[in-house]
N, C-alpha and C. Protein backbone atom coordinates (compact mmCIF):
# COMPACT_ATOMS: atom_id res chain seq x y z
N UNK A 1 -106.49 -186.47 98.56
CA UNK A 1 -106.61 -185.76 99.84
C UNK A 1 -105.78 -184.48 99.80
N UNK A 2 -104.53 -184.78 98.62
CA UNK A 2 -103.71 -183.51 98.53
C UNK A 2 -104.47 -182.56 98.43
N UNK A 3 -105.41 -182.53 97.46
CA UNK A 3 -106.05 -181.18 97.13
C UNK A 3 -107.00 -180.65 97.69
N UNK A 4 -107.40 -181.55 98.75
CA UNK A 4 -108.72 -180.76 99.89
C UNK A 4 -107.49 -179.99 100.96
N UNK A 5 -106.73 -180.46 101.48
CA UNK A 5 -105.37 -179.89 101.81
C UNK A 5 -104.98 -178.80 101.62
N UNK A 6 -104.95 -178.02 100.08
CA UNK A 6 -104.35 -177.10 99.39
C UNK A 6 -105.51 -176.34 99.59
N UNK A 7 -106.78 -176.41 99.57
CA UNK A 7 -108.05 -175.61 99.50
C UNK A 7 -108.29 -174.78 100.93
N UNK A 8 -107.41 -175.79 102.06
CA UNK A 8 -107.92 -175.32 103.44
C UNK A 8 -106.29 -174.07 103.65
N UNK A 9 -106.58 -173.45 104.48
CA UNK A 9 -106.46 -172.08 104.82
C UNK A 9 -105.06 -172.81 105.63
N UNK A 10 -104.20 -171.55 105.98
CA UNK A 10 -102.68 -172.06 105.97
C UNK A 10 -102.46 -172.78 107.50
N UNK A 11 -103.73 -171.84 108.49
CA UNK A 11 -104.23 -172.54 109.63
C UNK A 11 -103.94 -173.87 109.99
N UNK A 12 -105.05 -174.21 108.80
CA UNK A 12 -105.80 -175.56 109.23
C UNK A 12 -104.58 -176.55 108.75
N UNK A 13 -103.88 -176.21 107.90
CA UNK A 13 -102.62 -177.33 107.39
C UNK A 13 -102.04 -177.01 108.30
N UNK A 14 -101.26 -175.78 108.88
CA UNK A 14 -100.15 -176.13 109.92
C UNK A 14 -100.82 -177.30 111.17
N UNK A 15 -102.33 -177.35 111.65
CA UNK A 15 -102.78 -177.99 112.21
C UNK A 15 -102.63 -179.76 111.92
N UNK A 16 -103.46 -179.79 110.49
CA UNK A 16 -102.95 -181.06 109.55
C UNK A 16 -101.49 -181.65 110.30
N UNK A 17 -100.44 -181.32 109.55
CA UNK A 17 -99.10 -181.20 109.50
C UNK A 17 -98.62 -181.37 111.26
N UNK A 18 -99.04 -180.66 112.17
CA UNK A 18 -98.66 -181.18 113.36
C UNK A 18 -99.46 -182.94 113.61
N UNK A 19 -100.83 -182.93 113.15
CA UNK A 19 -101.25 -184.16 112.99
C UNK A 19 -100.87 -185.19 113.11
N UNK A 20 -100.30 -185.21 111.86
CA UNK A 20 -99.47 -186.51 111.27
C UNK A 20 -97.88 -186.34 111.51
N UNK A 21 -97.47 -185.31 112.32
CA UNK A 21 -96.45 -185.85 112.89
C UNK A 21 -96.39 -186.45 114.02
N UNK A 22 -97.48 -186.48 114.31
CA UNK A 22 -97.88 -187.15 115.97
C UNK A 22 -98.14 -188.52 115.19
């Protein structure tokens, strides 16, 4: 999953990343 992660735009991880801190 790391690397579909790394592919998406810096956006969509800071989005990710609030995610899973919820």
């Amino acid at each position: 999953m790391q690397s579909t992660v790394g592919k998406q735009p810096v956006i969509l991880r800071a989005v990710y990343a609030e995610a899973c801190s919820i």
